[in-house]
Protein backbone atom coordinates (compact mmCIF):
# COMPACT_ATOMS: atom_id res chain seq x y z
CA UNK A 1 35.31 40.69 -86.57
CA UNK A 2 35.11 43.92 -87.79
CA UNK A 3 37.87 46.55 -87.57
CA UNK A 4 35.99 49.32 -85.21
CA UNK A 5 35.20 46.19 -83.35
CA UNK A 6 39.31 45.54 -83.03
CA UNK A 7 39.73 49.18 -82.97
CA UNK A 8 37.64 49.50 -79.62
CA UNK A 9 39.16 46.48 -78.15
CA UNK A 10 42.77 47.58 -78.46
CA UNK A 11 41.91 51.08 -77.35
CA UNK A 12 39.97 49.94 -74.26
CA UNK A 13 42.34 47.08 -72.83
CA UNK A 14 44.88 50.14 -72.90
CA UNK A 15 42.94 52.33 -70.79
CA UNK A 16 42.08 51.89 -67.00
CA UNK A 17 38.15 50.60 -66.22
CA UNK A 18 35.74 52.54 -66.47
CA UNK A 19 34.07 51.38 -63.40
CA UNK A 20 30.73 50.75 -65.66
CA UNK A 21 28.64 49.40 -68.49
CA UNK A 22 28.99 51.48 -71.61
CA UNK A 23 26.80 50.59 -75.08
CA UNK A 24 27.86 52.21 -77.73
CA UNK A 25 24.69 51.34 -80.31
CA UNK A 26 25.03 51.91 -84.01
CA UNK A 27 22.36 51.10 -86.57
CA UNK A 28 25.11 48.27 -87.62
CA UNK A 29 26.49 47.03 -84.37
CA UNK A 30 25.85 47.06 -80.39
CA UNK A 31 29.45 47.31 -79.20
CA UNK A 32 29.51 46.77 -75.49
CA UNK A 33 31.88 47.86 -72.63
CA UNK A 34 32.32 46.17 -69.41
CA UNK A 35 34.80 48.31 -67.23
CA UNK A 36 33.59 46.96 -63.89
CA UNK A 37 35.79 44.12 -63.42
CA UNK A 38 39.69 44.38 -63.44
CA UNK A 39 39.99 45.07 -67.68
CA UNK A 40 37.43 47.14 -69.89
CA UNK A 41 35.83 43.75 -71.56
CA UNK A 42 34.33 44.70 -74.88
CA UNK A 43 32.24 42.36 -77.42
CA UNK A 44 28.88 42.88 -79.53
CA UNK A 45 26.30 42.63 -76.94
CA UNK A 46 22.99 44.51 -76.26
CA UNK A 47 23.47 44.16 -72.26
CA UNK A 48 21.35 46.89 -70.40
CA UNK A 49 24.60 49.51 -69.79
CA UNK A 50 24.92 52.80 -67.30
CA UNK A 51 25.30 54.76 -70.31
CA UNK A 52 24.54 54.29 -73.88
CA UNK A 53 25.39 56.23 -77.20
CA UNK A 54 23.42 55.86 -79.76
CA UNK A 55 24.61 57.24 -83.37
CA UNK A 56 25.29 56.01 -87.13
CA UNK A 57 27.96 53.54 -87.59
CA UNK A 58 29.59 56.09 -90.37
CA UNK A 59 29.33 58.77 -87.32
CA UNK A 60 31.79 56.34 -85.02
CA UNK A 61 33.99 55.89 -87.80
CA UNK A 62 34.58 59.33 -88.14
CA UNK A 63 35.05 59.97 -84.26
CA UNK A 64 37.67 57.57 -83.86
CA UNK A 65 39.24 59.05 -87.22
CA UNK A 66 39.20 62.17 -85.70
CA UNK A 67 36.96 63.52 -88.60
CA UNK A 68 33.93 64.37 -86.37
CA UNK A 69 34.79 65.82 -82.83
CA UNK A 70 32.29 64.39 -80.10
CA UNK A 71 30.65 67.63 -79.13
CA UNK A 72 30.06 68.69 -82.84
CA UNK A 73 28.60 65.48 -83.35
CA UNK A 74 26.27 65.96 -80.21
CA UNK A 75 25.29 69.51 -81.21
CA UNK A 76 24.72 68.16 -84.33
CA UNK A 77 22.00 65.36 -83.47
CA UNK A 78 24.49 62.80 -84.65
CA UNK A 79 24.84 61.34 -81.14
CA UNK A 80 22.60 60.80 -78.57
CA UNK A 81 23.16 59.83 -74.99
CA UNK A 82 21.53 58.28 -72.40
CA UNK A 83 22.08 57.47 -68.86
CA UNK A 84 25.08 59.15 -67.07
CA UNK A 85 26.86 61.93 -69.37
CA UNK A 86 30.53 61.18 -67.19
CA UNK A 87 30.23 57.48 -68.66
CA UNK A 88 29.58 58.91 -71.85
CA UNK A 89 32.60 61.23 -71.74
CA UNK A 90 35.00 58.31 -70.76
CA UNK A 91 34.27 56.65 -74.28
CA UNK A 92 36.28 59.69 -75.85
CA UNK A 93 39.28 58.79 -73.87
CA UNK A 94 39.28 55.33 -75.22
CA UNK A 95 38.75 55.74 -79.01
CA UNK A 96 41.32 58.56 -78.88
């Protein structure tokens, strides 16, 4: 298991559900949130999500090491989103 992998677990057991399907998708790794049950559920899946972000694994690393902020990284063409943006803006609150 890799250590954003454990990073993104911890974080996301600690914060309410999301009340969706997040994808974060890297050109490394699909990490994959489940928030619609009781828990946010995360593993390595590529599971059709409400929401996914797609951006460089190096780019993740340096948003949850608060290097990069998410809307410099967005402005930036370093992330791209699709499906809905308030899903998207919930993954902020969990690697932070």
């Amino acid at each position: 298991m890799n250590n954003t992998l454990d990073y993104i677990k911890e974080k996301a057991k600690s914060n309410p559900p999301l009340n969706a399907k997040l994808k974060v998708a890297t050109d490394k790794t699909n990490y994959f949130i489940d928030g619609t049950g009781t828990s946010n559920e995360v593993s390595i899946d590529d599971s059709p999500s409400d929401c996914t972000i797609t951006c460089k694994e190096d780019v993740l690393k340096k948003l949850i090491d608060g290097k990069l902020s998410s809307t410099m990284a967005v402005l930036m063409g370093q992330i791209k989103i699709q499906g809905d943006m308030g899903i998207a803006l919930k993954l902020q609150t969990i690697i932070n």
